[in-house]
PDB file of N, CA and C in Angstrom:
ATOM      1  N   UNK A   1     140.219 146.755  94.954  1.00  0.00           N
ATOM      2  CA  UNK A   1     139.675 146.419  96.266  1.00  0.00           C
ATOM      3  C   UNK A   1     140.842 146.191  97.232  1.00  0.00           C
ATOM      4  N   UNK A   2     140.993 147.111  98.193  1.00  0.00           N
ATOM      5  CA  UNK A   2     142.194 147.024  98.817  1.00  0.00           C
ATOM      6  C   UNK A   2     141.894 146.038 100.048  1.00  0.00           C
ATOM      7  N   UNK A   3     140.995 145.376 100.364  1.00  0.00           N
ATOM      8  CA  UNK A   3     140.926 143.744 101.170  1.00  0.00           C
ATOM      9  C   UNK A   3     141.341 142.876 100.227  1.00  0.00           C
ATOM     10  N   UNK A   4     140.949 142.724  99.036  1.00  0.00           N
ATOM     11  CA  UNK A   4     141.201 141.952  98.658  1.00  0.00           C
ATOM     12  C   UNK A   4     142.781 141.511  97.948  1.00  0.00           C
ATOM     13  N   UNK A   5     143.109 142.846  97.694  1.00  0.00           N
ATOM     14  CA  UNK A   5     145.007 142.913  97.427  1.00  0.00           C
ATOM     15  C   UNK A   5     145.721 143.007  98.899  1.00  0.00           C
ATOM     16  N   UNK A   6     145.050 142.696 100.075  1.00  0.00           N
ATOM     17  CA  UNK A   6     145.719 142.726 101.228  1.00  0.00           C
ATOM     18  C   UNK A   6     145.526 141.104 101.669  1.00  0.00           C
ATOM     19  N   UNK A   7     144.572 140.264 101.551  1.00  0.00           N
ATOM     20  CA  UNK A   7     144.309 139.203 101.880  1.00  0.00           C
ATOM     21  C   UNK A   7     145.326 138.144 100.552  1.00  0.00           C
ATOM     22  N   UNK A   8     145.147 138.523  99.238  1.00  0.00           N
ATOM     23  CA  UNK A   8     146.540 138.184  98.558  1.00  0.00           C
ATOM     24  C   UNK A   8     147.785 138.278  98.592  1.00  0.00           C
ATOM     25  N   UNK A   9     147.794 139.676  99.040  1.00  0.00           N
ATOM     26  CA  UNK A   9     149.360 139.603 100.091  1.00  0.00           C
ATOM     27  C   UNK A   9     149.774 138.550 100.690  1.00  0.00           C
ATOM     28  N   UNK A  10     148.801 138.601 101.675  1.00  0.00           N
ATOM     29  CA  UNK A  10     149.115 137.826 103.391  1.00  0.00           C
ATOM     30  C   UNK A  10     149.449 136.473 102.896  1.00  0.00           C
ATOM     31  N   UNK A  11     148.609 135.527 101.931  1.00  0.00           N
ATOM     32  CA  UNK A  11     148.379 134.587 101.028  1.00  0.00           C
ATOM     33  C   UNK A  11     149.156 134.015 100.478  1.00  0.00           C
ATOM     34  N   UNK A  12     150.256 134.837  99.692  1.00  0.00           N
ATOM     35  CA  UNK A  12     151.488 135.188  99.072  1.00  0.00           C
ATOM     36  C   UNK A  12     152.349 134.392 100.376  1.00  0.00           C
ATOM     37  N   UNK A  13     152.770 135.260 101.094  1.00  0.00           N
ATOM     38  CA  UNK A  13     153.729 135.289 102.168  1.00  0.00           C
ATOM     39  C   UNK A  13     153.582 134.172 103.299  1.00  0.00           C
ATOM     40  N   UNK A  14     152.371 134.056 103.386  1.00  0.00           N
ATOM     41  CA  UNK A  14     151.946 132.721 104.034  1.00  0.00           C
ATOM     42  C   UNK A  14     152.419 131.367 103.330  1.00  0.00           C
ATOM     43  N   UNK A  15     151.988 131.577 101.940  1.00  0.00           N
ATOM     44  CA  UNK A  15     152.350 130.255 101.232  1.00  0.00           C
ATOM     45  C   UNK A  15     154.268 130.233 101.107  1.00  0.00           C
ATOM     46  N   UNK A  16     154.648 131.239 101.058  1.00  0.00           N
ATOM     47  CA  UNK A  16     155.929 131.352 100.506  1.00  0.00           C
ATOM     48  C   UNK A  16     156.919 130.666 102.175  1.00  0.00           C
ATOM     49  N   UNK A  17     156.518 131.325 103.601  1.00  0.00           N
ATOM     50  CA  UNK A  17     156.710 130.401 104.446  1.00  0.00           C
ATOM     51  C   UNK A  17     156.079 129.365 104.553  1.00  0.00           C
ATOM     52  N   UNK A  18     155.398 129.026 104.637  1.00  0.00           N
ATOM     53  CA  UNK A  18     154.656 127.548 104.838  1.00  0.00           C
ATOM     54  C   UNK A  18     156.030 126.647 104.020  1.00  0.00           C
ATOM     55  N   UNK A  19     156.331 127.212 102.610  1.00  0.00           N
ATOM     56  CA  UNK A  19     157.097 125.932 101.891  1.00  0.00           C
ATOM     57  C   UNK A  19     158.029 125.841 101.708  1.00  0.00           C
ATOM     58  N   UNK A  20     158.804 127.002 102.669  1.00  0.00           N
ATOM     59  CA  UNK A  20     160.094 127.553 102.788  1.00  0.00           C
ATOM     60  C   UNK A  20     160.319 128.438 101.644  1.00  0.00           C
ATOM     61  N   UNK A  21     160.071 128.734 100.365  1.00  0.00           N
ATOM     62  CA  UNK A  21     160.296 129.246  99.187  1.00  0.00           C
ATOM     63  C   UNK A  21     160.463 130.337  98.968  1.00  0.00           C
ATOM     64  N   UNK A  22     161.489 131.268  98.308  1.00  0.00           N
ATOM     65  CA  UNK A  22     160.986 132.533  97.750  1.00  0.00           C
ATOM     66  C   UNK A  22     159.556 133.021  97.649  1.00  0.00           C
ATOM     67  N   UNK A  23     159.850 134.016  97.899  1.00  0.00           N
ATOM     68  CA  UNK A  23     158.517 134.630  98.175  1.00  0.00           C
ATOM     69  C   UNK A  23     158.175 135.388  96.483  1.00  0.00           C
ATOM     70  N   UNK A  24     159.362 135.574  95.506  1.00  0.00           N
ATOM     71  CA  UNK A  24     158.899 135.385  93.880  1.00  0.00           C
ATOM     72  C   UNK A  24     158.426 134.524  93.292  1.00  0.00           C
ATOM     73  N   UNK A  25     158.532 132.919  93.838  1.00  0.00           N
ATOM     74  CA  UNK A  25     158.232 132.232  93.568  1.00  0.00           C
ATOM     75  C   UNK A  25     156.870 131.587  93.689  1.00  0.00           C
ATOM     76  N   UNK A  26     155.679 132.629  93.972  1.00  0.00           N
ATOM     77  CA  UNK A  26     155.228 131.969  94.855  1.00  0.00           C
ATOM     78  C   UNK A  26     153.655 133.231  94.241  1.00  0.00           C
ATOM     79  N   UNK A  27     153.019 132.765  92.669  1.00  0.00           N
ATOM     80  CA  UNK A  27     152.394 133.311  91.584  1.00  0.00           C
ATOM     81  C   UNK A  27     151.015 133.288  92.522  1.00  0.00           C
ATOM     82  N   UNK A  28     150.351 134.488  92.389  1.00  0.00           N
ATOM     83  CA  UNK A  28     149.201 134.141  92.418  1.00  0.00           C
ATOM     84  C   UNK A  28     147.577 133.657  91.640  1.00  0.00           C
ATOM     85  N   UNK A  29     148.246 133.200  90.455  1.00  0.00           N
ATOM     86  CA  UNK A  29     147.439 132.896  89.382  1.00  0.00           C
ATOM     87  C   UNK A  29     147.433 131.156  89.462  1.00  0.00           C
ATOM     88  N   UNK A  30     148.828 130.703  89.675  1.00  0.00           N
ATOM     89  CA  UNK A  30     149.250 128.999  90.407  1.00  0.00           C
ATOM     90  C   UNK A  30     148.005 128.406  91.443  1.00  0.00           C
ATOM     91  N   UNK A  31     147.632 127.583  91.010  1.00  0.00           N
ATOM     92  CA  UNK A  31     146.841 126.233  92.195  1.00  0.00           C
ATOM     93  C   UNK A  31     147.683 126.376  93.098  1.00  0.00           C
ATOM     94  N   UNK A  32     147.345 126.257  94.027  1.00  0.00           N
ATOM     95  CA  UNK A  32     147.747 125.378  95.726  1.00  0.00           C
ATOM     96  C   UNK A  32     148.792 124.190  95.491  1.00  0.00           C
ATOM     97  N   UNK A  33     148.354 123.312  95.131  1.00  0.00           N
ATOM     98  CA  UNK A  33     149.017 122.265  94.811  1.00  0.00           C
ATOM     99  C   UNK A  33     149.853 122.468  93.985  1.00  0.00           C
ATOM    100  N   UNK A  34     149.731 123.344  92.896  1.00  0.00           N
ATOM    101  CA  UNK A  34     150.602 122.979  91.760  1.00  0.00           C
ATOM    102  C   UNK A  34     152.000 123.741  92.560  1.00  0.00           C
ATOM    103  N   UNK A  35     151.798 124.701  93.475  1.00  0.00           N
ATOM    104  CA  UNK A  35     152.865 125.367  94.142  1.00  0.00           C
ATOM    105  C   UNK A  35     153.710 124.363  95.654  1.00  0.00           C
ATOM    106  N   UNK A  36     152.585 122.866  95.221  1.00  0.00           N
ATOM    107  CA  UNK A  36     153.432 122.483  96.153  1.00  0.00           C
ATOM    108  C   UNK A  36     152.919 122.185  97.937  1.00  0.00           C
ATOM    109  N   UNK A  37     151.446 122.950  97.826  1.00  0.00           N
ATOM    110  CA  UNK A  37     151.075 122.668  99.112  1.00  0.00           C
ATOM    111  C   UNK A  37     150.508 121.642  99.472  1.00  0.00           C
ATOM    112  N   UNK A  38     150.696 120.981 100.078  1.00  0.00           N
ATOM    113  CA  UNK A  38     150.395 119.506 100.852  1.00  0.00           C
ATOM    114  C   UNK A  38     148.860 119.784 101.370  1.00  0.00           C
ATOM    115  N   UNK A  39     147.754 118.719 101.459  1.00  0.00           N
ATOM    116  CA  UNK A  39     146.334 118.974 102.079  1.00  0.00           C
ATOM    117  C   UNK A  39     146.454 119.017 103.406  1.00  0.00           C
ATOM    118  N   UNK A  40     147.018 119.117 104.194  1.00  0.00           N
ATOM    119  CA  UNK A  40     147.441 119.184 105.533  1.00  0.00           C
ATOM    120  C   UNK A  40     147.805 120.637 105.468  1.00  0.00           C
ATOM    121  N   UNK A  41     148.970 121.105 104.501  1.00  0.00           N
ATOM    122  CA  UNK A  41     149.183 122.591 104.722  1.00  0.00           C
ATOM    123  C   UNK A  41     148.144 123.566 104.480  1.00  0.00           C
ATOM    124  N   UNK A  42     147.440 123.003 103.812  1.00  0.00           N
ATOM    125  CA  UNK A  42     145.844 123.418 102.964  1.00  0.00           C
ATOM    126  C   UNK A  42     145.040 123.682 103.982  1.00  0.00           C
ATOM    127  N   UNK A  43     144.638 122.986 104.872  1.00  0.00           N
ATOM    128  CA  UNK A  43     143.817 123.071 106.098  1.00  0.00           C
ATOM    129  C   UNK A  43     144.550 123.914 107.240  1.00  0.00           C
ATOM    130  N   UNK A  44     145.506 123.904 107.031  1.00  0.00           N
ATOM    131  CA  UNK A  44     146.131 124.583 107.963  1.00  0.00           C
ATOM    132  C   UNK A  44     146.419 126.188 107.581  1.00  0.00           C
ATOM    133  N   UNK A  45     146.601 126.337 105.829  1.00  0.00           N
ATOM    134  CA  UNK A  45     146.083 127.861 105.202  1.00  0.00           C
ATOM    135  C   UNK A  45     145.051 128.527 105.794  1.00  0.00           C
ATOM    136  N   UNK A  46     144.344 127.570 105.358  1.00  0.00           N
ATOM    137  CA  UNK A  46     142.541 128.218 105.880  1.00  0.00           C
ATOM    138  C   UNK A  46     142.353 128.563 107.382  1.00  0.00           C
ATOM    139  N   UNK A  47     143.222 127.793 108.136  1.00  0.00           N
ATOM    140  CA  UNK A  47     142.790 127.843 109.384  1.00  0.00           C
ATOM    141  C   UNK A  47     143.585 128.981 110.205  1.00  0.00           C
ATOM    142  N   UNK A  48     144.948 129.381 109.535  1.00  0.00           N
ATOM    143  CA  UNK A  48     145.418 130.881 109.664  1.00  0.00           C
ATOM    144  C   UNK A  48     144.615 132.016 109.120  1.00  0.00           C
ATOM    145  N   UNK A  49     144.114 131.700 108.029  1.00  0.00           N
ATOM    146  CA  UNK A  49     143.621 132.741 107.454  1.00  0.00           C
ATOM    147  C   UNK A  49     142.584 133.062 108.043  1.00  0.00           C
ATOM    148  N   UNK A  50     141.521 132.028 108.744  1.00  0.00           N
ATOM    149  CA  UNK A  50     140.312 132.524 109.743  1.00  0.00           C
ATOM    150  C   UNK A  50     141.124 133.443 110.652  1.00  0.00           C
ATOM    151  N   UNK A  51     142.044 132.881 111.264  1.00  0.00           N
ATOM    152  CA  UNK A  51     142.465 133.684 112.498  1.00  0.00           C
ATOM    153  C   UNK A  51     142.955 134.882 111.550  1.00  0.00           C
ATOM    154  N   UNK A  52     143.174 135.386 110.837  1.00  0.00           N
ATOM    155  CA  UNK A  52     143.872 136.298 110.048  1.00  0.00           C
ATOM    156  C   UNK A  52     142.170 137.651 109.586  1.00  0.00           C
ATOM    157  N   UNK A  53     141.672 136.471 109.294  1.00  0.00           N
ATOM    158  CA  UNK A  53     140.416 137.818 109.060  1.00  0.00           C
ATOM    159  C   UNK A  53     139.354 137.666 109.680  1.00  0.00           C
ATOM    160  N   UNK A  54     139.077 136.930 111.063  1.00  0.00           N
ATOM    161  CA  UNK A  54     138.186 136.789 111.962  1.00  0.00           C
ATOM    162  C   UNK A  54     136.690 136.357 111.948  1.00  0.00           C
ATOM    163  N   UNK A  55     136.926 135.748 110.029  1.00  0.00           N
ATOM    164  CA  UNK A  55     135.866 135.119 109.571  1.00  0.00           C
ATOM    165  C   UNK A  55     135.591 133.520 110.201  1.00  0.00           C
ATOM    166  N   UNK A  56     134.604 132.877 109.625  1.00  0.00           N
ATOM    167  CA  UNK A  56     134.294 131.210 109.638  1.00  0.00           C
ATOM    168  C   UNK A  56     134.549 131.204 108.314  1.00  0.00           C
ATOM    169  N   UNK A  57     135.481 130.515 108.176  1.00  0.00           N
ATOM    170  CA  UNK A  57     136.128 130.078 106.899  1.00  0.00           C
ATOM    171  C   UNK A  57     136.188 128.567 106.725  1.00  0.00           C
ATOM    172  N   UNK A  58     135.650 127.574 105.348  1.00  0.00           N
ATOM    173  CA  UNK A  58     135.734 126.203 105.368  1.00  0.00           C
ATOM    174  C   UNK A  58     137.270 125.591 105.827  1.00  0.00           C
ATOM    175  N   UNK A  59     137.345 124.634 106.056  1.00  0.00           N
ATOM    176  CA  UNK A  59     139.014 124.157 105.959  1.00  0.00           C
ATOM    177  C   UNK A  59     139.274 123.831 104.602  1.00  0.00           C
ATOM    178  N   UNK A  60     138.250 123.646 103.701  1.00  0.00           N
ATOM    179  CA  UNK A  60     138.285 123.034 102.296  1.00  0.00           C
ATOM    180  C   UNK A  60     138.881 124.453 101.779  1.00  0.00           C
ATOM    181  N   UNK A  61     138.865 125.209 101.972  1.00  0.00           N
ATOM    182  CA  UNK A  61     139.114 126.779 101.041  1.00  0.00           C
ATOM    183  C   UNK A  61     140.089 126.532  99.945  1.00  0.00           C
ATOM    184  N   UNK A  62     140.776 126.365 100.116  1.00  0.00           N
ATOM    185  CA  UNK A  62     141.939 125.867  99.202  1.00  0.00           C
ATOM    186  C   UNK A  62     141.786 125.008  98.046  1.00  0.00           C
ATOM    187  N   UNK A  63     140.565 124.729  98.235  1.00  0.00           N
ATOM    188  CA  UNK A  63     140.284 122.812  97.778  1.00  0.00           C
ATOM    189  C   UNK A  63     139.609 124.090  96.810  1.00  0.00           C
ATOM    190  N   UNK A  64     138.107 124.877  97.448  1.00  0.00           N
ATOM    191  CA  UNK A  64     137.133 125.266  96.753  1.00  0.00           C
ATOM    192  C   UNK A  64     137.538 126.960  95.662  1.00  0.00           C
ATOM    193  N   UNK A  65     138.737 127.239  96.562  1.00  0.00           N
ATOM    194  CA  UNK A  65     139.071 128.389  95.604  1.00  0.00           C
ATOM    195  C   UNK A  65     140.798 127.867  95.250  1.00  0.00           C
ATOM    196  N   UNK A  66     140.921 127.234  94.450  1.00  0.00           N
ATOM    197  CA  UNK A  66     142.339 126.474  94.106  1.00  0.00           C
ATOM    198  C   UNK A  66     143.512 127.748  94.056  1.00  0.00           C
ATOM    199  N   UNK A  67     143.564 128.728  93.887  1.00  0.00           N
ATOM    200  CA  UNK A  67     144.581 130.011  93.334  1.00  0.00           C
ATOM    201  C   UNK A  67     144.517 130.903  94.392  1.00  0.00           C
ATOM    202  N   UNK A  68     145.309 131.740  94.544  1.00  0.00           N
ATOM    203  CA  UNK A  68     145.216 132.943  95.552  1.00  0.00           C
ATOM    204  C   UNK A  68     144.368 133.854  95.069  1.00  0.00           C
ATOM    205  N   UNK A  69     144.629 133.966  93.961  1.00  0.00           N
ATOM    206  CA  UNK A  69     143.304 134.855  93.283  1.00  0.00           C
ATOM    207  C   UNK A  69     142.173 134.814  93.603  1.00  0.00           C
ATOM    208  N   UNK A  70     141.763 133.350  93.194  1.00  0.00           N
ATOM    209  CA  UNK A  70     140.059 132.912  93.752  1.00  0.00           C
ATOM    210  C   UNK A  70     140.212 133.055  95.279  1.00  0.00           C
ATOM    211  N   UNK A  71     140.623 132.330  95.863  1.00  0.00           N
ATOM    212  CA  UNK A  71     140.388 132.497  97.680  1.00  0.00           C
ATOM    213  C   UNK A  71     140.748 133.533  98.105  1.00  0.00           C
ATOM    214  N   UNK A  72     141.429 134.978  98.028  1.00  0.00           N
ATOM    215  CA  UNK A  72     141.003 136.529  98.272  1.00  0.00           C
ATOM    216  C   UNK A  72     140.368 136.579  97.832  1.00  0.00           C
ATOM    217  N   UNK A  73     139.530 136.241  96.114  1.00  0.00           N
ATOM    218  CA  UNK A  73     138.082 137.546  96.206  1.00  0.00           C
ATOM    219  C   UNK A  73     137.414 136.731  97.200  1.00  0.00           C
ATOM    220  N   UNK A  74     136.761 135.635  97.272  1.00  0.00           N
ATOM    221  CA  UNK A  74     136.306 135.085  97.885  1.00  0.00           C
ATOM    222  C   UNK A  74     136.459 135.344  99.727  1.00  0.00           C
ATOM    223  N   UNK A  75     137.511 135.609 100.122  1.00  0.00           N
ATOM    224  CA  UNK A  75     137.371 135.892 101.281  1.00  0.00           C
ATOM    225  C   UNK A  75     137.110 137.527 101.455  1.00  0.00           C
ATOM    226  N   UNK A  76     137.575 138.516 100.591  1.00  0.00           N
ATOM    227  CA  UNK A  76     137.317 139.737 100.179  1.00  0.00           C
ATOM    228  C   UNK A  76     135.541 139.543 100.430  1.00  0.00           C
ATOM    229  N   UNK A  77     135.236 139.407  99.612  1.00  0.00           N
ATOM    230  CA  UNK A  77     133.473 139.355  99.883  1.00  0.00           C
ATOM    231  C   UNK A  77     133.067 138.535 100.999  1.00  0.00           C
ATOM    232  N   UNK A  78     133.396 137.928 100.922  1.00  0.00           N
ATOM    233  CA  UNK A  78     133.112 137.412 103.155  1.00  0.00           C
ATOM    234  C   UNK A  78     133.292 138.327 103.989  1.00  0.00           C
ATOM    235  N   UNK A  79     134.328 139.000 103.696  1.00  0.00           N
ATOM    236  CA  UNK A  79     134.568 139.880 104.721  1.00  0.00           C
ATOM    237  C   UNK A  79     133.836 141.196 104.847  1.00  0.00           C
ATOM    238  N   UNK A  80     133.656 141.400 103.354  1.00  0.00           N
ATOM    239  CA  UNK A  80     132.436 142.177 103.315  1.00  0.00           C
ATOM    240  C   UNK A  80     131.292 142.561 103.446  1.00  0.00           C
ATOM    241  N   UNK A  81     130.412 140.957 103.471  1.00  0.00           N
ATOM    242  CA  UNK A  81     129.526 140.464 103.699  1.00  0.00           C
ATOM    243  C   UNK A  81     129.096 140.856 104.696  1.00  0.00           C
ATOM    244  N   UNK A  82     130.136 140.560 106.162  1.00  0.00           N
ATOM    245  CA  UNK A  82     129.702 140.668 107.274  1.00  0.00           C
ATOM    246  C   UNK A  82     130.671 142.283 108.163  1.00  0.00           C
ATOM    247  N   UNK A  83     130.861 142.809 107.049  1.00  0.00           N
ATOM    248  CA  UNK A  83     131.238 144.263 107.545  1.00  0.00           C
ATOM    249  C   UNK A  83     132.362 144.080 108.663  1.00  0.00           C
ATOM    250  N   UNK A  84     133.089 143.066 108.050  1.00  0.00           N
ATOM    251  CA  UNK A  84     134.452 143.211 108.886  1.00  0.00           C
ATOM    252  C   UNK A  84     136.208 143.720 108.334  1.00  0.00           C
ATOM    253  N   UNK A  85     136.596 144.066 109.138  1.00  0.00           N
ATOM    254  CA  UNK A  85     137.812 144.210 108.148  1.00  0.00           C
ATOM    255  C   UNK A  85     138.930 143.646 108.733  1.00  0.00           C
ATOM    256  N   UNK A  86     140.125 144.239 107.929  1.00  0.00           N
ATOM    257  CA  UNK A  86     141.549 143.378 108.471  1.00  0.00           C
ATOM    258  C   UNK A  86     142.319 144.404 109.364  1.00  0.00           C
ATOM    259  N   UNK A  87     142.983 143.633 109.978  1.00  0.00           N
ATOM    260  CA  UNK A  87     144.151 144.451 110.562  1.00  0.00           C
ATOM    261  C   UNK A  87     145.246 145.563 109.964  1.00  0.00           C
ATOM    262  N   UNK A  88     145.434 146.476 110.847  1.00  0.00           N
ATOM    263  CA  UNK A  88     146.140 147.393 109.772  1.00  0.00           C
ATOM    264  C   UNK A  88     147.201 146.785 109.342  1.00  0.00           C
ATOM    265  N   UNK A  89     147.874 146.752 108.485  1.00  0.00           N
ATOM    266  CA  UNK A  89     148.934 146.591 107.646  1.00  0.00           C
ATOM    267  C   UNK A  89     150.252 146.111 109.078  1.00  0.00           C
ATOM    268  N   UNK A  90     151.139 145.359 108.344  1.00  0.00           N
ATOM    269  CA  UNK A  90     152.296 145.373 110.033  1.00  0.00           C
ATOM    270  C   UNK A  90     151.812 144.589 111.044  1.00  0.00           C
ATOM    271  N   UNK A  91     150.277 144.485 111.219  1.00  0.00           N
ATOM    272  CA  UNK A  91     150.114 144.004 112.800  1.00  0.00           C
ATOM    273  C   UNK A  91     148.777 143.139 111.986  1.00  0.00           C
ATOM    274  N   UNK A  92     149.335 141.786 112.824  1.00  0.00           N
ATOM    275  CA  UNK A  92     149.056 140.327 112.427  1.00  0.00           C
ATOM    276  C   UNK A  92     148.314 139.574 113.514  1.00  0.00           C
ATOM    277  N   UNK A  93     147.125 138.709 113.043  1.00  0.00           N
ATOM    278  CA  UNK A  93     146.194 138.279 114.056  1.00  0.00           C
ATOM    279  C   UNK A  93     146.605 136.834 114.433  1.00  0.00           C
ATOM    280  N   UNK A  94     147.768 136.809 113.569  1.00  0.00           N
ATOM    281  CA  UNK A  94     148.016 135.112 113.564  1.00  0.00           C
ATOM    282  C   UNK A  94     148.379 134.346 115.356  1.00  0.00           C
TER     283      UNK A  94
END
């Protein structure tokens, strides 16, 4: 599902700035937390990532899909849901 390996991307790279970190460092199989993200940065994930895929997204997201894994499929099928898609590749809604 190429939304959903594009919204793990973004996910990836988001988390990897957010915590300053290598961007190898930075698993998508790992919790949120266990990588280090603060509940403040958590709400503030979710709240890029709305602007990122032009969904209504909880602020809890993070909370309710703990891994990058779970919160792309999960936003993958949201986005699907409502027949929207992402930006092409390169060009960012943030």
């Amino acid at each position: 599902m190429r939304e959903r390996d594009q919204i793990a991307d973004w996910l990836v790279e988001r988390v990897a700035e957010t915590l300053a970190i290598d961007i190898a460092l930075v698993r998508s199989d790992i919790a949120f937390s266990d990588l280090g993200l603060s509940s403040m940065q958590a709400v503030e994930l979710s709240d890029d990532l709305q602007r990122f895929t032009s969904l209504m997204l909880p602020p809890t997201l993070v909370f309710d899909y703990p891994t990058i894994d779970g919160a792309a499929g999960f936003v993958a099928q949201e986005l699907a849901r409502a027949g929207g898609s992402l930006p092409v590749p390169g060009q960012s809604r943030r």
